[in-house]
PDB file of N, CA and C in Angstrom:
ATOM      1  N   UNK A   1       0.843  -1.178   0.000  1.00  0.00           N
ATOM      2  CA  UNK A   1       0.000   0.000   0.000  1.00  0.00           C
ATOM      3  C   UNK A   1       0.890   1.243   0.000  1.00  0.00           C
ATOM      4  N   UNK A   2       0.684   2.100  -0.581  1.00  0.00           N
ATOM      5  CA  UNK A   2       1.258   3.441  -1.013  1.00  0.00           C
ATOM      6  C   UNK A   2       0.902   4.115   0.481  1.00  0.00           C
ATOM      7  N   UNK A   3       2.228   5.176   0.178  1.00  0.00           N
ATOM      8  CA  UNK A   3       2.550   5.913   1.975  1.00  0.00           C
ATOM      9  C   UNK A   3       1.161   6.882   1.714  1.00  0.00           C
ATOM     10  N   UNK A   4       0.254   7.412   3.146  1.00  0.00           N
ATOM     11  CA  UNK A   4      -0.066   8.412   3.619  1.00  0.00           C
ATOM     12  C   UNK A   4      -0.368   9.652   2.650  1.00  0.00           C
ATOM     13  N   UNK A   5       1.107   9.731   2.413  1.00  0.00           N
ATOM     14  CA  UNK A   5       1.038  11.271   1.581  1.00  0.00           C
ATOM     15  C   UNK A   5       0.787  11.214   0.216  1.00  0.00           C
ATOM     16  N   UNK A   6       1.491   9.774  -0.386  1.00  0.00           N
ATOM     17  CA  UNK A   6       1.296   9.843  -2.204  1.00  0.00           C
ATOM     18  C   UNK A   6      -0.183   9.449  -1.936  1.00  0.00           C
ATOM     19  N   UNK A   7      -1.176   8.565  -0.955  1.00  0.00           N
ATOM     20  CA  UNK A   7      -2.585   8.351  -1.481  1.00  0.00           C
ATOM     21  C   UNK A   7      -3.330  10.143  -1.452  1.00  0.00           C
ATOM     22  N   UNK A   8      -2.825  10.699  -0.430  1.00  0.00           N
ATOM     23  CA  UNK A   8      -3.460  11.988  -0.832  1.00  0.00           C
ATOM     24  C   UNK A   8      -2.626  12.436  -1.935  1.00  0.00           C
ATOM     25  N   UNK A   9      -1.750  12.757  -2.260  1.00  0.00           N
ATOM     26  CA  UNK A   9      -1.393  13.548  -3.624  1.00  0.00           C
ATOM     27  C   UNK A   9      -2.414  13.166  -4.328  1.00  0.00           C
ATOM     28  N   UNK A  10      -2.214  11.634  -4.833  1.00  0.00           N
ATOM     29  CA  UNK A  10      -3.215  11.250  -5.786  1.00  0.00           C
ATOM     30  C   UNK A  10      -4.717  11.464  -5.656  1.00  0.00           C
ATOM     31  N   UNK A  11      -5.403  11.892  -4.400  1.00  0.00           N
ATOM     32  CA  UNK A  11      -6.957  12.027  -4.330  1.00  0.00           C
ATOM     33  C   UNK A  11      -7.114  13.466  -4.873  1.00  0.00           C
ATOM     34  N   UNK A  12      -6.083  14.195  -4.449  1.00  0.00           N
ATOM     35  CA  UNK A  12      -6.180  15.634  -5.026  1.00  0.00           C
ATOM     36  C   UNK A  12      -6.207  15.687  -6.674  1.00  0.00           C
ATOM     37  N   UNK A  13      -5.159  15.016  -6.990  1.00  0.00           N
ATOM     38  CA  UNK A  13      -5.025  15.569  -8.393  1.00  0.00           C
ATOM     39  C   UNK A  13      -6.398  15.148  -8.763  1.00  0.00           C
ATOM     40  N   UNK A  14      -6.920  13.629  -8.214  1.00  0.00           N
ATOM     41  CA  UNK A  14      -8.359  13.628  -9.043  1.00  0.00           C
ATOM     42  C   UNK A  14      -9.609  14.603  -8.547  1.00  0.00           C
ATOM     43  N   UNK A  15      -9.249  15.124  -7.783  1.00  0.00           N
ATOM     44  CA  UNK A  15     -10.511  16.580  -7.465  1.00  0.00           C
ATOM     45  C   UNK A  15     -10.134  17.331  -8.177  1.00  0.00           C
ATOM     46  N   UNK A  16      -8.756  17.640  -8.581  1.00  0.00           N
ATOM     47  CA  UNK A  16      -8.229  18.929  -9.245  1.00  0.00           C
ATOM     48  C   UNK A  16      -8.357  18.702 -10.852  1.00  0.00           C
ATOM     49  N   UNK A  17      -8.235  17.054 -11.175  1.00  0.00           N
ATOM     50  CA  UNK A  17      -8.928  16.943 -12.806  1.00  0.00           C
ATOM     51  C   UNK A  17     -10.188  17.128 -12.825  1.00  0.00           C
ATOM     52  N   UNK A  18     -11.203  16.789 -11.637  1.00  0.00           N
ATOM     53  CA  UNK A  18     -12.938  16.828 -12.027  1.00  0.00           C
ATOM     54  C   UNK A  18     -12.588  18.136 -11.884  1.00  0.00           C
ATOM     55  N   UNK A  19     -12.568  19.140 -11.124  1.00  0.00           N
ATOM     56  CA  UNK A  19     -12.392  20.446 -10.941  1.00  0.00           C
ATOM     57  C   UNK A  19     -12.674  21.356 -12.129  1.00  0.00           C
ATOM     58  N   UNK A  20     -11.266  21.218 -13.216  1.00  0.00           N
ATOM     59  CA  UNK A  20     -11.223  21.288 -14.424  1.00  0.00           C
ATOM     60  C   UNK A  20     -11.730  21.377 -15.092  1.00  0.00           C
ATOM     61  N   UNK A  21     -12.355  20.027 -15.337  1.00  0.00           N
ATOM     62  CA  UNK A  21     -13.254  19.546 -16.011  1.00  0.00           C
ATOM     63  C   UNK A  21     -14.516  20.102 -16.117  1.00  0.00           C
ATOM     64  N   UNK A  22     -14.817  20.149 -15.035  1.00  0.00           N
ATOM     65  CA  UNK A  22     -16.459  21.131 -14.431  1.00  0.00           C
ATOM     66  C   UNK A  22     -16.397  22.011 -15.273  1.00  0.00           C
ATOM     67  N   UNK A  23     -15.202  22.952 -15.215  1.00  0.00           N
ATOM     68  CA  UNK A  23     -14.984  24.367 -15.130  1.00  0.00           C
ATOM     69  C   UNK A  23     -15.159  24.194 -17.068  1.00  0.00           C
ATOM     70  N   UNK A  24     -14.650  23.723 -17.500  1.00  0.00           N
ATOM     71  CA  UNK A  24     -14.203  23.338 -18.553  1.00  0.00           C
ATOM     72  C   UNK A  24     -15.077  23.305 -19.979  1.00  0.00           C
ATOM     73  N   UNK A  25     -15.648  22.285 -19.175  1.00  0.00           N
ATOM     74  CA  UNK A  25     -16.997  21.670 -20.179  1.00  0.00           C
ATOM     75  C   UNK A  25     -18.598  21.220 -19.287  1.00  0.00           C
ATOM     76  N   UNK A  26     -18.259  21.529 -18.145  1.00  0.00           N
ATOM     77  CA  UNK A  26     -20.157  21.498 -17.581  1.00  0.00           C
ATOM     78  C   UNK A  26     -20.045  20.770 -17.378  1.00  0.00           C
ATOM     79  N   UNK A  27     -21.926  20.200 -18.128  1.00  0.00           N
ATOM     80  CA  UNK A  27     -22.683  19.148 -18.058  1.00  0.00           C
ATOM     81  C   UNK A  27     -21.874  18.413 -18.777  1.00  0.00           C
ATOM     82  N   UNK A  28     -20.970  18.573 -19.820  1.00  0.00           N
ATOM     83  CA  UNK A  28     -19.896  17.352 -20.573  1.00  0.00           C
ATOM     84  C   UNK A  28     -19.060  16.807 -19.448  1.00  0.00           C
ATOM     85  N   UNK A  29     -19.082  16.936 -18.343  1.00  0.00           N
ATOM     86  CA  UNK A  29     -17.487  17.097 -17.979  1.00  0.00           C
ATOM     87  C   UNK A  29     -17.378  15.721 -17.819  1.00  0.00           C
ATOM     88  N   UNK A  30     -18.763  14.697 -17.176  1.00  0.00           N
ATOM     89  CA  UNK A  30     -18.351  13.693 -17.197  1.00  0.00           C
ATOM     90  C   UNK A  30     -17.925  12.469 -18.467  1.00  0.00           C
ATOM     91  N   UNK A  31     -18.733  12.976 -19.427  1.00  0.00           N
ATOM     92  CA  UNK A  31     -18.647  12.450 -20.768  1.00  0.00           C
ATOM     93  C   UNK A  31     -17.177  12.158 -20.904  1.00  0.00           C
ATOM     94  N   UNK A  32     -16.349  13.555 -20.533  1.00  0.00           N
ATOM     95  CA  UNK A  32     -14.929  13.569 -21.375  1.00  0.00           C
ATOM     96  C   UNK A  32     -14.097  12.587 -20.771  1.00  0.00           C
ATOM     97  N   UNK A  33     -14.491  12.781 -19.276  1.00  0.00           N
ATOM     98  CA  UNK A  33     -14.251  11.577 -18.076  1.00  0.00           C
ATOM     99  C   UNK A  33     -13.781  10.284 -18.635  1.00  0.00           C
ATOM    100  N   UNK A  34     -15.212   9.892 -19.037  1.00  0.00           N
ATOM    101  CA  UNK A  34     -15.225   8.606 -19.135  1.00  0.00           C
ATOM    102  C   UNK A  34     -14.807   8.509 -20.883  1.00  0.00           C
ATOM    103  N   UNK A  35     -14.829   9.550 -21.604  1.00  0.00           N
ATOM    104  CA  UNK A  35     -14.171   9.213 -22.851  1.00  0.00           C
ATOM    105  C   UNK A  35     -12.946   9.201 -22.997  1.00  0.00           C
ATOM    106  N   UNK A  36     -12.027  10.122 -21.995  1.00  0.00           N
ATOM    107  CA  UNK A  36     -10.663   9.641 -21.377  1.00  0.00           C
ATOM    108  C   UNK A  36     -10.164   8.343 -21.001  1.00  0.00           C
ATOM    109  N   UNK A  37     -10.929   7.789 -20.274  1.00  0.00           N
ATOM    110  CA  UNK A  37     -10.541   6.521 -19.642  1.00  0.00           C
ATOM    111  C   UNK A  37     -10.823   5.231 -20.863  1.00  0.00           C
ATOM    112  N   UNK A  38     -11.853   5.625 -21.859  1.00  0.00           N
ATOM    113  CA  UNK A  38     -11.850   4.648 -22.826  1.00  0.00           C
ATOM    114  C   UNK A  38     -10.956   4.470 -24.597  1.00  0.00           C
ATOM    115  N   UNK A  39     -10.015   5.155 -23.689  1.00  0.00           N
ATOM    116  CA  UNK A  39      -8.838   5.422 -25.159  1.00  0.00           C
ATOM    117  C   UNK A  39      -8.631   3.944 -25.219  1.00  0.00           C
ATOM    118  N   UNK A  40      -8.120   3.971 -26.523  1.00  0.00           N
ATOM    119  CA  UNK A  40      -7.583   2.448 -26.227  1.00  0.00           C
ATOM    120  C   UNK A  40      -6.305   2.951 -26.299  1.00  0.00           C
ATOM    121  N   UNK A  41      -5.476   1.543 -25.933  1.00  0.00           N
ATOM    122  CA  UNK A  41      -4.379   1.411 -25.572  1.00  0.00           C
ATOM    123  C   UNK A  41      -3.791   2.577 -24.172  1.00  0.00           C
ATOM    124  N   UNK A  42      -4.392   2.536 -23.482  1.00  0.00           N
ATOM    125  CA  UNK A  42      -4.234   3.616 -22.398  1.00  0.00           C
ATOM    126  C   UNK A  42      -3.613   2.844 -21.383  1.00  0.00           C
ATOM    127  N   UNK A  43      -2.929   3.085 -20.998  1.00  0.00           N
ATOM    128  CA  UNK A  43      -2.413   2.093 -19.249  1.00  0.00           C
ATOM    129  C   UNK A  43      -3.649   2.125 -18.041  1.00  0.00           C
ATOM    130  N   UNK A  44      -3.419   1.227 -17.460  1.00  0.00           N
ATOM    131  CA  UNK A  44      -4.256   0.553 -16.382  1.00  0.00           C
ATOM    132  C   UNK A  44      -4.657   1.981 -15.625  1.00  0.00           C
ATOM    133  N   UNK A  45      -2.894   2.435 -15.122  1.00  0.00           N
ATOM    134  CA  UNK A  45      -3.342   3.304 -14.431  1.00  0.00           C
ATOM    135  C   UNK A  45      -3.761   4.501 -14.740  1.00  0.00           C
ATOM    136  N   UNK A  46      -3.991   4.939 -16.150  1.00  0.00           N
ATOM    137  CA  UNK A  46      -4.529   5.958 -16.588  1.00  0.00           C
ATOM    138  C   UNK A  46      -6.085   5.716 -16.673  1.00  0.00           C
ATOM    139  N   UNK A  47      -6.135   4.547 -16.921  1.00  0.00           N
ATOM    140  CA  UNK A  47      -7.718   4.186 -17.355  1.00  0.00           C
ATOM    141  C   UNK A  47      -8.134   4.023 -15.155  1.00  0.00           C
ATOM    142  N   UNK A  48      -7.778   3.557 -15.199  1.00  0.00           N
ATOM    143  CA  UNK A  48      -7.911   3.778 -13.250  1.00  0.00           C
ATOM    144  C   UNK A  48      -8.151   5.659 -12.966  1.00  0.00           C
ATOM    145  N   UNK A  49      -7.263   6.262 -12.995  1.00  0.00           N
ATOM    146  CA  UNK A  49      -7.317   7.901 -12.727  1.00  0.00           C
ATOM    147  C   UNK A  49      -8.880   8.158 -13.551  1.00  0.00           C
ATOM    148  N   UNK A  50      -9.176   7.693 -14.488  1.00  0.00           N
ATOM    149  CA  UNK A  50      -9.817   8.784 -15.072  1.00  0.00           C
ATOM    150  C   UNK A  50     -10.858   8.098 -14.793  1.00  0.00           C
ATOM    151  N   UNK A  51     -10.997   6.728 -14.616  1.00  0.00           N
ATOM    152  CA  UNK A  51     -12.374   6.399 -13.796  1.00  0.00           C
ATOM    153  C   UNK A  51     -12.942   7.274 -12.625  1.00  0.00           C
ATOM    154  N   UNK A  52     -11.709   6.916 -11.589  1.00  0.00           N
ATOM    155  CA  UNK A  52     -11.807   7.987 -10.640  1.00  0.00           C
ATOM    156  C   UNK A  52     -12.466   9.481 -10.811  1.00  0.00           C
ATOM    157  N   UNK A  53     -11.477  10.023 -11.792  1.00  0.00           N
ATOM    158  CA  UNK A  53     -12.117  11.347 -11.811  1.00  0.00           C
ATOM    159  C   UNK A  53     -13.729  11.233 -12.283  1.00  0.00           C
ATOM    160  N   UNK A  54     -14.128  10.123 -13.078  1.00  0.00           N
ATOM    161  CA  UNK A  54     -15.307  10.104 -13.558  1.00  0.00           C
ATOM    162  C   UNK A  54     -16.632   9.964 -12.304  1.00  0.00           C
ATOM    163  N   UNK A  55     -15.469   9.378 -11.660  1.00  0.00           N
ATOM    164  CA  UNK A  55     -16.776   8.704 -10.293  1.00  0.00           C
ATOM    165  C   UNK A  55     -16.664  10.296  -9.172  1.00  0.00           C
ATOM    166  N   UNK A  56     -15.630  11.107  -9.567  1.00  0.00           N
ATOM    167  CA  UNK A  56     -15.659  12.073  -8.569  1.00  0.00           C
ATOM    168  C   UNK A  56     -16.793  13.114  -8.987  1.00  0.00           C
ATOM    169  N   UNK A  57     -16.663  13.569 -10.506  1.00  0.00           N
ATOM    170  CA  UNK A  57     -17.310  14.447 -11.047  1.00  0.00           C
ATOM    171  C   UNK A  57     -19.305  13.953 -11.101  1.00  0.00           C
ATOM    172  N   UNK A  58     -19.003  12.628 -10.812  1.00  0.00           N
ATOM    173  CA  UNK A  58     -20.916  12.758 -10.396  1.00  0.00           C
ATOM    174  C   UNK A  58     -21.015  12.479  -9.154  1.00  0.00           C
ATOM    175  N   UNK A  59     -20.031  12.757  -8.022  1.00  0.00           N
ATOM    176  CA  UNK A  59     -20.382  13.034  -6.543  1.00  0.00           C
ATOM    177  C   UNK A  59     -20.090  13.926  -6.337  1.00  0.00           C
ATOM    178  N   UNK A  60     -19.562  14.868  -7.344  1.00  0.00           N
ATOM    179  CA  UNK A  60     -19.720  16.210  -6.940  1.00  0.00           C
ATOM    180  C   UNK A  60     -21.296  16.996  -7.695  1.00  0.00           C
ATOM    181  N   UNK A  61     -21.727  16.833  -8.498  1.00  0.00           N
ATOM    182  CA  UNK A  61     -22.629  16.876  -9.024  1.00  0.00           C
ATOM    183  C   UNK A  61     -23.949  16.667  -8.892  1.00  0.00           C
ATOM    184  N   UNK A  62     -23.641  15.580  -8.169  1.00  0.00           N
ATOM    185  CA  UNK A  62     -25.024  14.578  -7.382  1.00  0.00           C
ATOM    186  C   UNK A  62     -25.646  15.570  -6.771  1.00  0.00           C
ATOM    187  N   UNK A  63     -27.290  15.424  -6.806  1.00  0.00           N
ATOM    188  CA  UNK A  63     -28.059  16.331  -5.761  1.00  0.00           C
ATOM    189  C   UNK A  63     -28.541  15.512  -4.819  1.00  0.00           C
ATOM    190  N   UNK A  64     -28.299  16.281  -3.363  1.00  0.00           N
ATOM    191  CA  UNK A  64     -28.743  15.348  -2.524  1.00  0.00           C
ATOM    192  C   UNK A  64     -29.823  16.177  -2.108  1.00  0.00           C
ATOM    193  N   UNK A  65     -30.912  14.756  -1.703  1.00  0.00           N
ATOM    194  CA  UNK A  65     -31.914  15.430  -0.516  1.00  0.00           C
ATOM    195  C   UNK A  65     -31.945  15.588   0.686  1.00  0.00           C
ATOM    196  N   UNK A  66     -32.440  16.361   1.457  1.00  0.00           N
ATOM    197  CA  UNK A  66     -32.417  16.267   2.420  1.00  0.00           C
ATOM    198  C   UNK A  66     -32.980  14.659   3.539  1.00  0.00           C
ATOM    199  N   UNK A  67     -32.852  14.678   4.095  1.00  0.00           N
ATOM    200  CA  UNK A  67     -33.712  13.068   4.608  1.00  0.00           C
ATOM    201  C   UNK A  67     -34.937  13.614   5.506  1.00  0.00           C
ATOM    202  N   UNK A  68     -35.656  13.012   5.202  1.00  0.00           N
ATOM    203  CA  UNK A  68     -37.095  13.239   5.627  1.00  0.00           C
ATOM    204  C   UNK A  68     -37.422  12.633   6.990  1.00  0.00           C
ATOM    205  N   UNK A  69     -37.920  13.902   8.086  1.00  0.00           N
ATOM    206  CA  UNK A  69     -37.954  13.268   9.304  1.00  0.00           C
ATOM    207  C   UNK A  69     -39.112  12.356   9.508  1.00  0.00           C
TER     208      UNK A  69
END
């Protein structure tokens, strides 16, 4: 398992690619996400990152409700 500090480096950069992305292209942002991650010939761990960012950019996105008492 990777030290402490590189698992956060790496959680950041993927807030800081959805981030981007948002900013970027919107309502696309996840599209590009997941059209990133489906290059072919892409490495594991690229196709891994950009999943990630894909799964970040619709929990950031997500509307939540409130919970009903």
């Amino acid at each position: 398992m990777a030290p402490l500090e590189e698992r956060i480096a790496y959680g950041r950069k993927i807030r800081e690619r959805a981030s981007l992305l948002l900013e970027a292209y919107g309502e696309t942002a996840l599209m590009q996400a997941r059209s990133a991650a489906d290059q072919p010939g892409l490495p594991a761990a690229e196709r891994s990152f950009w999943a990630s960012v894909a799964e970040r950019i619709v929990r950031s996105t997500a509307s939540v409700e409130p919970l009903a008492n």
